[in-house]
N, C-alpha and C. Protein backbone atom coordinates (compact mmCIF):
# COMPACT_ATOMS: atom_id res chain seq x y z
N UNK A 1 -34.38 20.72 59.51
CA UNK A 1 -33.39 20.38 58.52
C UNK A 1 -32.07 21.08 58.84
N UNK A 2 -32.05 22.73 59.36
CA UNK A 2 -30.88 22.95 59.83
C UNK A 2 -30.31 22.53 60.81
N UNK A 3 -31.03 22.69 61.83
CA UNK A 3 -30.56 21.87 62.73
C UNK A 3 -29.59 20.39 62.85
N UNK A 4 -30.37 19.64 62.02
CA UNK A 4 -29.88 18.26 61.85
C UNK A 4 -28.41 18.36 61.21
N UNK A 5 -28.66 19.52 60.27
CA UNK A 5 -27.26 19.59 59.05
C UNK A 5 -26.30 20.46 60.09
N UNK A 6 -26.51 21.20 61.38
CA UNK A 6 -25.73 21.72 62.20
C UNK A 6 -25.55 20.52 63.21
N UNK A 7 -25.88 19.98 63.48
CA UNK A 7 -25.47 18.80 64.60
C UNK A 7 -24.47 17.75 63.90
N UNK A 8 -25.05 17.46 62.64
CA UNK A 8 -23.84 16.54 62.22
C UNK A 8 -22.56 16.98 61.26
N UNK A 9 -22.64 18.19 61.36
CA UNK A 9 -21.36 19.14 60.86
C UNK A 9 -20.22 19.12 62.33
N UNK A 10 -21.48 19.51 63.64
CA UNK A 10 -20.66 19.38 64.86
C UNK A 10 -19.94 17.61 65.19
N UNK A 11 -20.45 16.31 64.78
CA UNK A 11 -19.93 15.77 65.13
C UNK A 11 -21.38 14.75 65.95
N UNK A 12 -22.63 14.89 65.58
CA UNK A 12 -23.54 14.35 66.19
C UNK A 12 -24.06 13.44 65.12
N UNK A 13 -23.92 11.60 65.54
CA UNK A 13 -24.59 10.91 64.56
C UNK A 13 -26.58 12.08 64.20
N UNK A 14 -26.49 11.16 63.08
CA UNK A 14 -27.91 11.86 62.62
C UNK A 14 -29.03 10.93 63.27
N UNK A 15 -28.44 9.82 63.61
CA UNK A 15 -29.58 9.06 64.16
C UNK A 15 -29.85 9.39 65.68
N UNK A 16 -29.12 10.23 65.97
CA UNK A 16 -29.46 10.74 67.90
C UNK A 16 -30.34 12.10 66.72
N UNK A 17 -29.42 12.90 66.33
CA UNK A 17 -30.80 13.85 65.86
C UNK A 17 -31.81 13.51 65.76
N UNK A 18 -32.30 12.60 64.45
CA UNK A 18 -33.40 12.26 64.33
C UNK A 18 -34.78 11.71 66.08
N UNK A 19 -33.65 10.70 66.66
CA UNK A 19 -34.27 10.31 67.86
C UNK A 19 -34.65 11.47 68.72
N UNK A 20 -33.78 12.31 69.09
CA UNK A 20 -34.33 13.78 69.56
C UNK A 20 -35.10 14.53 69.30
N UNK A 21 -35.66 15.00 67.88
CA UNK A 21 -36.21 15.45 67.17
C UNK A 21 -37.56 14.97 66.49
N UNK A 22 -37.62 13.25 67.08
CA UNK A 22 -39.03 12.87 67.26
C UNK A 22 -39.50 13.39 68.48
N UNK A 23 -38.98 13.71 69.71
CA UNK A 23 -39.44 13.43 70.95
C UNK A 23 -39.61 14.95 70.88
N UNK A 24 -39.11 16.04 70.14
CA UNK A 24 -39.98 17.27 70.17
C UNK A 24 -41.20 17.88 70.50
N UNK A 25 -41.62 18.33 71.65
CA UNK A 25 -43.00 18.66 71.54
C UNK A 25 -42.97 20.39 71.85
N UNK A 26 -43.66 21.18 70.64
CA UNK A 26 -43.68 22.44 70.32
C UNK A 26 -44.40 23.19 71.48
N UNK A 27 -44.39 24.45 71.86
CA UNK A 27 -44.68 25.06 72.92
C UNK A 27 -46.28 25.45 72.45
N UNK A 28 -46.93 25.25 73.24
CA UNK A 28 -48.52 25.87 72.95
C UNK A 28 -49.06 27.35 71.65
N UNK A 29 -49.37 26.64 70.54
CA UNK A 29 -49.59 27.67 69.86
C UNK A 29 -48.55 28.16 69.26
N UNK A 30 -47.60 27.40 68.83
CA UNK A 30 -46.33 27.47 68.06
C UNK A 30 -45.99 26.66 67.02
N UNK A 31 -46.20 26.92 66.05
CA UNK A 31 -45.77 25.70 64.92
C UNK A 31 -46.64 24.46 65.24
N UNK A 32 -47.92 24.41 66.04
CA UNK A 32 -48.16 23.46 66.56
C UNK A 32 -49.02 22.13 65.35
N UNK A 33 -49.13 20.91 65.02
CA UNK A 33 -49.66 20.57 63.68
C UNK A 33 -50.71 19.89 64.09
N UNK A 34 -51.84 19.99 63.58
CA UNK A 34 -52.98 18.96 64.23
C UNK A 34 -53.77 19.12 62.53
N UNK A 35 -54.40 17.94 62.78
CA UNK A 35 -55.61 17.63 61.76
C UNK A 35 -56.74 17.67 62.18
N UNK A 36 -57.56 17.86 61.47
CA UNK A 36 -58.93 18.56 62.20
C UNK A 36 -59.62 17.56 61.72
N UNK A 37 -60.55 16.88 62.39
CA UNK A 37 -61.52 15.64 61.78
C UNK A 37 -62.36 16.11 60.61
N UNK A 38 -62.20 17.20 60.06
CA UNK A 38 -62.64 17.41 58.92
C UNK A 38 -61.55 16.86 57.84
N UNK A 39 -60.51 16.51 58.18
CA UNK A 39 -59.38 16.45 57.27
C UNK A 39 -58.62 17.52 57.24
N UNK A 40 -59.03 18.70 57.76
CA UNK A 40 -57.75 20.03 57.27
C UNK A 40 -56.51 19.92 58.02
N UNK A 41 -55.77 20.20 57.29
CA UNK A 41 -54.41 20.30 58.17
C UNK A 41 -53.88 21.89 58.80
N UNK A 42 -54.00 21.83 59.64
CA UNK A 42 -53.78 22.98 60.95
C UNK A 42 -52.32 23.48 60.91
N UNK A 43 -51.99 24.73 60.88
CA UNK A 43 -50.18 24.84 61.49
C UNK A 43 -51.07 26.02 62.59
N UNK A 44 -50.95 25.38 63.66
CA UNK A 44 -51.47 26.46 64.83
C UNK A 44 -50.24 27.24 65.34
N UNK A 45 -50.02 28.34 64.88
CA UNK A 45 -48.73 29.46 65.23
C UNK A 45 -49.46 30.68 65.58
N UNK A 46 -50.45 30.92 66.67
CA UNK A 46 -51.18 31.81 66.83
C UNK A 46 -50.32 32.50 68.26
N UNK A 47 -48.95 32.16 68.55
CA UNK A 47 -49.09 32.82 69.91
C UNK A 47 -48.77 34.24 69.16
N UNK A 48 -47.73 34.34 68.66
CA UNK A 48 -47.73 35.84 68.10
C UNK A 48 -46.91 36.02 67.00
N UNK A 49 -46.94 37.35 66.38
CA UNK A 49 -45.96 37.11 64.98
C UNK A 49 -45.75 38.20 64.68
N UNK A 50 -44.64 38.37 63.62
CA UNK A 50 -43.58 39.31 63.47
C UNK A 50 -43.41 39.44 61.78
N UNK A 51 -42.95 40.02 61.45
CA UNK A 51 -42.29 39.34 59.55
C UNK A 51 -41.50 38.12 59.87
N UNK A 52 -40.30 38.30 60.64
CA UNK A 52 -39.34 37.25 60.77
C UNK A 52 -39.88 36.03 61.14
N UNK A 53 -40.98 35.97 61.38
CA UNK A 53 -41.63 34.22 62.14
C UNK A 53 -42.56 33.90 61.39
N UNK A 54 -43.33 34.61 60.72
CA UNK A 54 -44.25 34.52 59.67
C UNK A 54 -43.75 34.12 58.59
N UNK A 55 -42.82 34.39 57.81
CA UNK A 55 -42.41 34.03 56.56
C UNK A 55 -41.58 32.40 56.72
N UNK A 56 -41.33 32.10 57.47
CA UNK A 56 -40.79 31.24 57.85
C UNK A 56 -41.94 30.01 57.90
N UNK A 57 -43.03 30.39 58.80
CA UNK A 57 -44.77 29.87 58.67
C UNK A 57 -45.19 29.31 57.37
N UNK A 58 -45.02 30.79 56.68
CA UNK A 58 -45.22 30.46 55.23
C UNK A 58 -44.59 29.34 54.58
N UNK A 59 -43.18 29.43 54.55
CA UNK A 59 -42.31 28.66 54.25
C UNK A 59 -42.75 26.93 54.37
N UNK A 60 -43.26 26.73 56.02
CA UNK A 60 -43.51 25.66 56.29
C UNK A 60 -45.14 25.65 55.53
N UNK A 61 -46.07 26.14 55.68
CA UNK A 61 -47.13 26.13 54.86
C UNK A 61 -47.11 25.42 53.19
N UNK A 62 -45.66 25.77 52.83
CA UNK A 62 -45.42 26.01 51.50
C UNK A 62 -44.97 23.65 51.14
N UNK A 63 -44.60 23.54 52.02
CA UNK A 63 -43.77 22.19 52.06
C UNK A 63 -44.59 21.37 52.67
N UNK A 64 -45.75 21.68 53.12
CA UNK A 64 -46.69 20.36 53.46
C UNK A 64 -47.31 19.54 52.58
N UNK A 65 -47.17 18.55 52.05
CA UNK A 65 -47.98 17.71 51.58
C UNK A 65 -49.45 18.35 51.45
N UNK A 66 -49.89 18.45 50.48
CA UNK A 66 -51.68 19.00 49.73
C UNK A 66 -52.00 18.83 48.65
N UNK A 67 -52.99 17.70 49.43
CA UNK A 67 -54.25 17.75 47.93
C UNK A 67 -54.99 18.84 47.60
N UNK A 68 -55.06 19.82 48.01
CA UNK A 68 -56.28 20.80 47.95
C UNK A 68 -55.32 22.42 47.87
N UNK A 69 -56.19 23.35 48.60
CA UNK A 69 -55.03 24.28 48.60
C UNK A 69 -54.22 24.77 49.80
N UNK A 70 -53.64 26.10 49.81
CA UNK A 70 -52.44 26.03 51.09
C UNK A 70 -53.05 27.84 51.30
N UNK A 71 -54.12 27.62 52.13
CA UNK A 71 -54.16 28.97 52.96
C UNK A 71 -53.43 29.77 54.20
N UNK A 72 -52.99 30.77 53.85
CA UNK A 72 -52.18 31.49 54.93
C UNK A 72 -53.47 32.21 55.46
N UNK A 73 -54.02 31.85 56.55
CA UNK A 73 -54.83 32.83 57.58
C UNK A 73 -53.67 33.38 58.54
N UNK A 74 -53.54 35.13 58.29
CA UNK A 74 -53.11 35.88 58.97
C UNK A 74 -53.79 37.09 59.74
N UNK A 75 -53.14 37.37 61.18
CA UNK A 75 -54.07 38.41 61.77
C UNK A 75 -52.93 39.34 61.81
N UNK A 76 -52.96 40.72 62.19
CA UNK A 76 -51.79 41.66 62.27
C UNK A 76 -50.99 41.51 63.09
N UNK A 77 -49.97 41.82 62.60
CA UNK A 77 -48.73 41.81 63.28
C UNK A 77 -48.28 42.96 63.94
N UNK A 78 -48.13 43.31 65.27
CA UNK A 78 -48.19 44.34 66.02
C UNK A 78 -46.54 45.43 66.53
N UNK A 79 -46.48 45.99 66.72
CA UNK A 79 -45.20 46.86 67.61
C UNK A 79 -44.27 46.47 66.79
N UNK A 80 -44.56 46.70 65.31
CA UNK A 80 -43.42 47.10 64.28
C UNK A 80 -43.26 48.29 63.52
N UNK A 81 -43.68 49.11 64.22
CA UNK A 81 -42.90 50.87 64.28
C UNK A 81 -43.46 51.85 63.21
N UNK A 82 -42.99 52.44 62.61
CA UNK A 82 -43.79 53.58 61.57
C UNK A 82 -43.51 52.60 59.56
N UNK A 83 -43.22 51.36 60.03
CA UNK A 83 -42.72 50.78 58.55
C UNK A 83 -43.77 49.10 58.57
N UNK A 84 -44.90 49.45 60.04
CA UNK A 84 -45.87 48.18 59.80
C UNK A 84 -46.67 48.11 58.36
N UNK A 85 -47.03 49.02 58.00
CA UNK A 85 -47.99 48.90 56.14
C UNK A 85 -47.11 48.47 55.32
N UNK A 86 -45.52 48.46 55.33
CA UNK A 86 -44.83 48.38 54.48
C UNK A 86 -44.20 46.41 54.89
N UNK A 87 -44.52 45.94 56.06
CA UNK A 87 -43.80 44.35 56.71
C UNK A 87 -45.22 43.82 57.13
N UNK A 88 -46.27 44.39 56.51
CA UNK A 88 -47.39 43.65 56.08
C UNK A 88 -47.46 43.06 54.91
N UNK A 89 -47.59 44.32 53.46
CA UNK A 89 -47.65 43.89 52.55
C UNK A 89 -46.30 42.96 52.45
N UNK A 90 -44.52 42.98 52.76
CA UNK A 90 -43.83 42.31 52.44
C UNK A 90 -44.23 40.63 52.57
N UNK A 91 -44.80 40.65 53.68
CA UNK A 91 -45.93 39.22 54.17
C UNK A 91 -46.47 38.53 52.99
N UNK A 92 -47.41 39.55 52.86
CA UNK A 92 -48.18 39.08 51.43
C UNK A 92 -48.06 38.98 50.62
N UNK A 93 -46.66 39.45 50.12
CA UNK A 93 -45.69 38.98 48.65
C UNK A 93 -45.71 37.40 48.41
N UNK A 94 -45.07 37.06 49.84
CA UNK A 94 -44.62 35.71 50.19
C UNK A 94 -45.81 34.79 50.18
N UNK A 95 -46.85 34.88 50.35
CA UNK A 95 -48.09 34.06 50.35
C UNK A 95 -48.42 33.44 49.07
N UNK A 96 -49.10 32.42 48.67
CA UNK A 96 -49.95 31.49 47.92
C UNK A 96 -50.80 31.24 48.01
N UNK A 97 -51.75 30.48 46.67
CA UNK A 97 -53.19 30.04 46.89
C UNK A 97 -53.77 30.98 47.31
N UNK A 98 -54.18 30.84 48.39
CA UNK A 98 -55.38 31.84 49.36
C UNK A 98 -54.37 32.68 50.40
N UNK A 99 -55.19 33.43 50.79
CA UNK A 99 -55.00 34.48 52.26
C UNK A 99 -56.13 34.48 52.53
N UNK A 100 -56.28 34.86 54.02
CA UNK A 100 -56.81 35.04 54.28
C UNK A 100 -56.77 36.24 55.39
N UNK A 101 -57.26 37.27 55.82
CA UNK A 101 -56.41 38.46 56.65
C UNK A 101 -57.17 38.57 58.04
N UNK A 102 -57.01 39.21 58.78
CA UNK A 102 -57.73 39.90 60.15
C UNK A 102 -56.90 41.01 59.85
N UNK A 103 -57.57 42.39 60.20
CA UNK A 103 -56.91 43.22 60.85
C UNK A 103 -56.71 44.67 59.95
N UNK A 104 -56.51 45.72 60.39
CA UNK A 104 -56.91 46.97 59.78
C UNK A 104 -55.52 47.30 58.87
N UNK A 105 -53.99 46.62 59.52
CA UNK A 105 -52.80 46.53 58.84
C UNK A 105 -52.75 45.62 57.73
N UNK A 106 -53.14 44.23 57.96
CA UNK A 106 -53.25 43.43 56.87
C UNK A 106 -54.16 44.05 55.83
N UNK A 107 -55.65 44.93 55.86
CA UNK A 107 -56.68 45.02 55.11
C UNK A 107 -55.87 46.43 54.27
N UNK A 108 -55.39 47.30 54.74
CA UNK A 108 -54.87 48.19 54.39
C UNK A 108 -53.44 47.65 53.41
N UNK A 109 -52.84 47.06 53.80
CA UNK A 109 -51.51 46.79 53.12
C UNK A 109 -51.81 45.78 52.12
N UNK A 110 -53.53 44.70 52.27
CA UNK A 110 -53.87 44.40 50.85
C UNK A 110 -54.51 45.36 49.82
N UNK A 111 -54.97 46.94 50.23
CA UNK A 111 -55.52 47.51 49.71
C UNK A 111 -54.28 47.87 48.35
N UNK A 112 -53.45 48.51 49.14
CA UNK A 112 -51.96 49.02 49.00
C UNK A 112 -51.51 48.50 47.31
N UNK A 113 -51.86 47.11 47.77
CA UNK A 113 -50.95 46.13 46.84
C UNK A 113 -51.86 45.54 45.53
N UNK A 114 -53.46 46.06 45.36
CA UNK A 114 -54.07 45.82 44.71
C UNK A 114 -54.51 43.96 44.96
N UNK A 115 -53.67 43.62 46.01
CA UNK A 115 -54.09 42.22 46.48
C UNK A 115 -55.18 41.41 45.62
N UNK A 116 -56.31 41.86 45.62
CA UNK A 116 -57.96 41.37 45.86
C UNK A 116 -57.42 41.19 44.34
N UNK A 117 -57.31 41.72 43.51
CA UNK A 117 -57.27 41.39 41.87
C UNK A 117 -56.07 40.02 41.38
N UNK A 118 -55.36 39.92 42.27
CA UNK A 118 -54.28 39.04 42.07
C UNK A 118 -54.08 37.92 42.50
N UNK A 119 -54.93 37.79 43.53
CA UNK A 119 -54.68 36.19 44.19
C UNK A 119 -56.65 36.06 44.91
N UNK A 120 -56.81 35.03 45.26
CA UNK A 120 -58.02 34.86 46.28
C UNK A 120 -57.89 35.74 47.84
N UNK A 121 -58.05 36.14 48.30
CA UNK A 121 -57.92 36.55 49.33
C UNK A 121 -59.79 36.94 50.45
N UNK A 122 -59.58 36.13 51.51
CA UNK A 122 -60.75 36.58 52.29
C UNK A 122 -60.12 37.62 53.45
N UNK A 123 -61.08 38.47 53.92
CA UNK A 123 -60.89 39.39 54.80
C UNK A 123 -61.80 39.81 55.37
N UNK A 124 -60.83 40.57 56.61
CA UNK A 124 -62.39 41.18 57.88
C UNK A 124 -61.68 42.04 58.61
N UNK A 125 -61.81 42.93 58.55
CA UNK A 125 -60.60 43.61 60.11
C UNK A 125 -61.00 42.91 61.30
N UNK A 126 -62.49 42.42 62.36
CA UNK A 126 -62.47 41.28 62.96
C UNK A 126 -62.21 39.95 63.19
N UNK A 127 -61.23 39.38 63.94
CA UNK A 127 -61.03 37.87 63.45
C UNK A 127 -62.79 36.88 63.56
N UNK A 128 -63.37 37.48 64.78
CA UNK A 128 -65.04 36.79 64.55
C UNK A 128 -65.80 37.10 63.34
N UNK A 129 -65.59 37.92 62.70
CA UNK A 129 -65.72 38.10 61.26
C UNK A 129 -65.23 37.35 60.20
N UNK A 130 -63.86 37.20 60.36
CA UNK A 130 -63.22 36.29 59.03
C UNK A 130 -63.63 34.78 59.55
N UNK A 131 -63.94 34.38 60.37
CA UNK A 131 -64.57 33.12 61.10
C UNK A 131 -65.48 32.61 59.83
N UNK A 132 -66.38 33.13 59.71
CA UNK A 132 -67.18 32.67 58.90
C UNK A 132 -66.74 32.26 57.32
N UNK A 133 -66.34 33.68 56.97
CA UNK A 133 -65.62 33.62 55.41
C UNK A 133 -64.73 33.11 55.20
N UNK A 134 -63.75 32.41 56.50
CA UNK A 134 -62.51 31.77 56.10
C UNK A 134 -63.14 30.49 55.87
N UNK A 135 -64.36 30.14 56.88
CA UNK A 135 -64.95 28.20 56.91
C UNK A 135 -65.49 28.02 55.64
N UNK A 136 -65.73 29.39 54.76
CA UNK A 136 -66.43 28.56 53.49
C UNK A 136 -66.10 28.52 52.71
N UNK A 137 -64.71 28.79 52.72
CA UNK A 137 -63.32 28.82 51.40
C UNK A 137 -62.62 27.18 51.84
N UNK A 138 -63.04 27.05 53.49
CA UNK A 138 -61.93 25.48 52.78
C UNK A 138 -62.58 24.00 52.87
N UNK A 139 -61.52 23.12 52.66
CA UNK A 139 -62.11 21.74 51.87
C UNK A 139 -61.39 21.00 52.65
N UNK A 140 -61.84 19.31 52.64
CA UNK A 140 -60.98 18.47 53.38
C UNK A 140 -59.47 18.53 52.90
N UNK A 141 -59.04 18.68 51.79
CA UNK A 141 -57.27 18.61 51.28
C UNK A 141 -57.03 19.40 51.66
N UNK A 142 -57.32 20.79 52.26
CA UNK A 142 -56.51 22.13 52.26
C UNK A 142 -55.73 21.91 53.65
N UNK A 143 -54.63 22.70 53.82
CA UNK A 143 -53.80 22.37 54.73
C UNK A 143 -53.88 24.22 54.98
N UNK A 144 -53.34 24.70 55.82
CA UNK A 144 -54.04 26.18 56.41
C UNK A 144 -52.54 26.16 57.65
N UNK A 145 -52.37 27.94 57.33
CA UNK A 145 -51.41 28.49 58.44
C UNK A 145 -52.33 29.64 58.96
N UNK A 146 -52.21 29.21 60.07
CA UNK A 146 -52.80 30.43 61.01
C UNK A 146 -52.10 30.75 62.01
N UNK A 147 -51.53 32.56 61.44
CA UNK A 147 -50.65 32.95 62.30
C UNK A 147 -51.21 34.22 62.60
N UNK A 148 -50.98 35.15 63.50
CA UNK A 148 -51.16 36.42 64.06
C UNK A 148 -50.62 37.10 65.59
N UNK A 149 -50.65 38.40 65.02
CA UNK A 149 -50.65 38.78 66.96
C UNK A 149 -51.07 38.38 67.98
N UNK A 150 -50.69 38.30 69.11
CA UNK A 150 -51.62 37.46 70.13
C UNK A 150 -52.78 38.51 70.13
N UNK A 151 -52.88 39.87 70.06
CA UNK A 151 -53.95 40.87 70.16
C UNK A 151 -55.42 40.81 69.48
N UNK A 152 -55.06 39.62 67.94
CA UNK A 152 -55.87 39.02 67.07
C UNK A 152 -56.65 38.11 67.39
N UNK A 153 -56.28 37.13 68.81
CA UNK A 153 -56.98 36.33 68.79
C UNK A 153 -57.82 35.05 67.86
N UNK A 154 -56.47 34.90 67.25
CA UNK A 154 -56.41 34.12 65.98
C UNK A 154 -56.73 32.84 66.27
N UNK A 155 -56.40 31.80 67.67
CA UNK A 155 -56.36 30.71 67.98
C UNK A 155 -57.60 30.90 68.00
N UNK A 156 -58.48 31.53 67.65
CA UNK A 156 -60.62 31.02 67.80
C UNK A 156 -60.43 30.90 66.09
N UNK A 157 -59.86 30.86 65.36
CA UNK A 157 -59.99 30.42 64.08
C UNK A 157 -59.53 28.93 64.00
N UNK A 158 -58.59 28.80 64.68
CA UNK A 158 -57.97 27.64 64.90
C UNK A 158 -59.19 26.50 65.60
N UNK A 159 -59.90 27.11 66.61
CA UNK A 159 -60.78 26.61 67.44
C UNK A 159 -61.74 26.16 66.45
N UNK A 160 -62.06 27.12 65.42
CA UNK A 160 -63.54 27.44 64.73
C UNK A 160 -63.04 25.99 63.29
N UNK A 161 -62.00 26.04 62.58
CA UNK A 161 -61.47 25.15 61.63
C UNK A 161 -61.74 23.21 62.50
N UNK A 162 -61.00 23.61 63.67
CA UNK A 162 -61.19 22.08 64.37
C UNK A 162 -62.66 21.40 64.68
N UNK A 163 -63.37 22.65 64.95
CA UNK A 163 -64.85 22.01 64.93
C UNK A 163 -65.72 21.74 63.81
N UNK A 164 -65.10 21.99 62.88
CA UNK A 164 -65.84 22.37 61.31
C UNK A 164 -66.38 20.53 61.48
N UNK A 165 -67.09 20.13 60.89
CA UNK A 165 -67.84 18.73 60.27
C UNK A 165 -67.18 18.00 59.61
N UNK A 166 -67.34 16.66 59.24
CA UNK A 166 -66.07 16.02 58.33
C UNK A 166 -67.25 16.63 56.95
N UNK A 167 -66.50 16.65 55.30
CA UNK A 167 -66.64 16.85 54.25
C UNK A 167 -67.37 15.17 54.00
N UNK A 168 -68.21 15.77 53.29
CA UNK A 168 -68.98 14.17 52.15
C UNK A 168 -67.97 13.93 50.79
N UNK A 169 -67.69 14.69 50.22
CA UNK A 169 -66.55 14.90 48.98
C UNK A 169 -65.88 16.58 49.17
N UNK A 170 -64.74 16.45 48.96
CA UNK A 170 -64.14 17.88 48.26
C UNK A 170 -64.71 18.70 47.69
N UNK A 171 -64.92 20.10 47.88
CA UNK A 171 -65.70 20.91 47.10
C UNK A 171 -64.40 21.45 46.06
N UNK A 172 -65.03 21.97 44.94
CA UNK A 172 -63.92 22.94 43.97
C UNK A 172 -64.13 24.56 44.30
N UNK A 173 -65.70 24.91 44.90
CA UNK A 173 -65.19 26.51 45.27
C UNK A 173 -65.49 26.30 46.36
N UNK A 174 -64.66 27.60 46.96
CA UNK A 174 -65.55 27.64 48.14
C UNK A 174 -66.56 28.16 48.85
N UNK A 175 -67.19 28.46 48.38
CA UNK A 175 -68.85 28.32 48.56
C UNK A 175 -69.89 27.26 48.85
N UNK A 176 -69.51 26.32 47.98
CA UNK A 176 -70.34 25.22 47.69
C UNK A 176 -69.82 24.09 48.59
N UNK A 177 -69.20 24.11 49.64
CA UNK A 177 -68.64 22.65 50.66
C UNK A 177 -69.91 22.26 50.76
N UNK A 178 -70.20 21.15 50.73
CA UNK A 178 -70.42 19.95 51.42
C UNK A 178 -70.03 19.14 52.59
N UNK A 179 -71.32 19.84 53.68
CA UNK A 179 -70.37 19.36 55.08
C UNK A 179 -71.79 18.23 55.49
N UNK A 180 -70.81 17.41 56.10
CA UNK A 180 -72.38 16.25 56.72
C UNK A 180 -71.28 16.04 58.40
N UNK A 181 -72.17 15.91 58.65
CA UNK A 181 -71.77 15.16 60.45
C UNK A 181 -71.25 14.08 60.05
N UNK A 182 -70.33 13.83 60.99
CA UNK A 182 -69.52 11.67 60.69
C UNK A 182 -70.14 11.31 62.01
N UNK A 183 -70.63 10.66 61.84
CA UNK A 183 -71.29 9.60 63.00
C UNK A 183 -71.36 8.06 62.69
């Protein structure tokens, strides 16, 4: 959207924007969008993350089209100095619906914030850990950001969501999905 509103401030019809801006294709593990034959909607942003690229994630998380809910799966965010507990929790201000965390910074900076009492939140300081507890919180409507350090190894959540089963109906918790094979 900025972009477009900076190109035709410069003097660029909007219809070359637009034409350009279909032919976009995002760099591996960047904003990347896929649907998972379960129905979930994917924002694969696992190469790495910061506050400044994350909230922005969020942002886009926040504006997708959803029937269901809008999980932020985050893993820690790394080589941000003696003020990381403090541009963790700022993270998690910004979040909705669900979280979901990896990581000893995220688990700590939800401790911090009394998190767990205030919103849904799943967690693991392992991302092969939150693997499990993140697959049984979601539903075919939910649309999901999964962002983290590359150190997190977050894209096997990404991996683990795409293989999930298609849904028979929507579940209301998540506990109780209903998954069948589509064949």
């Amino acid at each position: 959207m900025c972009s477009s509103s900076n190109c035709n401030f410069y003097g660029c019809p909007l219809s070359q924007v637009g034409r350009s801006l279909s032919r976009y294709i995002p760099v591996s593990m960047r904003s990347k969008f896929v649907v998972a034959k379960s129905g979930i909607k994917i924002v694969n942003d696992t190469f790495n993350a910061n506050p400044i690229s994350t909230k922005p994630g969020i942002n886009t998380l926040k504006n997708i089209d959803c029937d269901g809910k809008r999980v932020a799966i985050l893993g820690d965010m790394f080589e941000l100095g003696t003020h990381e507990i403090e541009y963790h929790e700022d993270v998690l201000n910004y979040c909705i619906d669900v979280v979901a965390i990896a990581g000893q910074r995220f688990h700590l900076a939800a401790d911090n914030m009394n998190l767990m009492k205030k919103m849904k939140v799943v967690h693991a300081i392992e991302t092969e850990n939150l693997i499990p507890k993140i697959l049984n919180c979601l539903n075919m409507n939910d649309v999901v950001l999964v962002k983290g350090g590359c150190q997190m190894q977050m894209v096997k959540v990404v991996d683990a969501i795409k293989a999930m089963p298609g849904f028979t109906q929507p579940s209301c918790s998540g506990s109780e999905n209903r998954r069948q094979e589509q064949g």
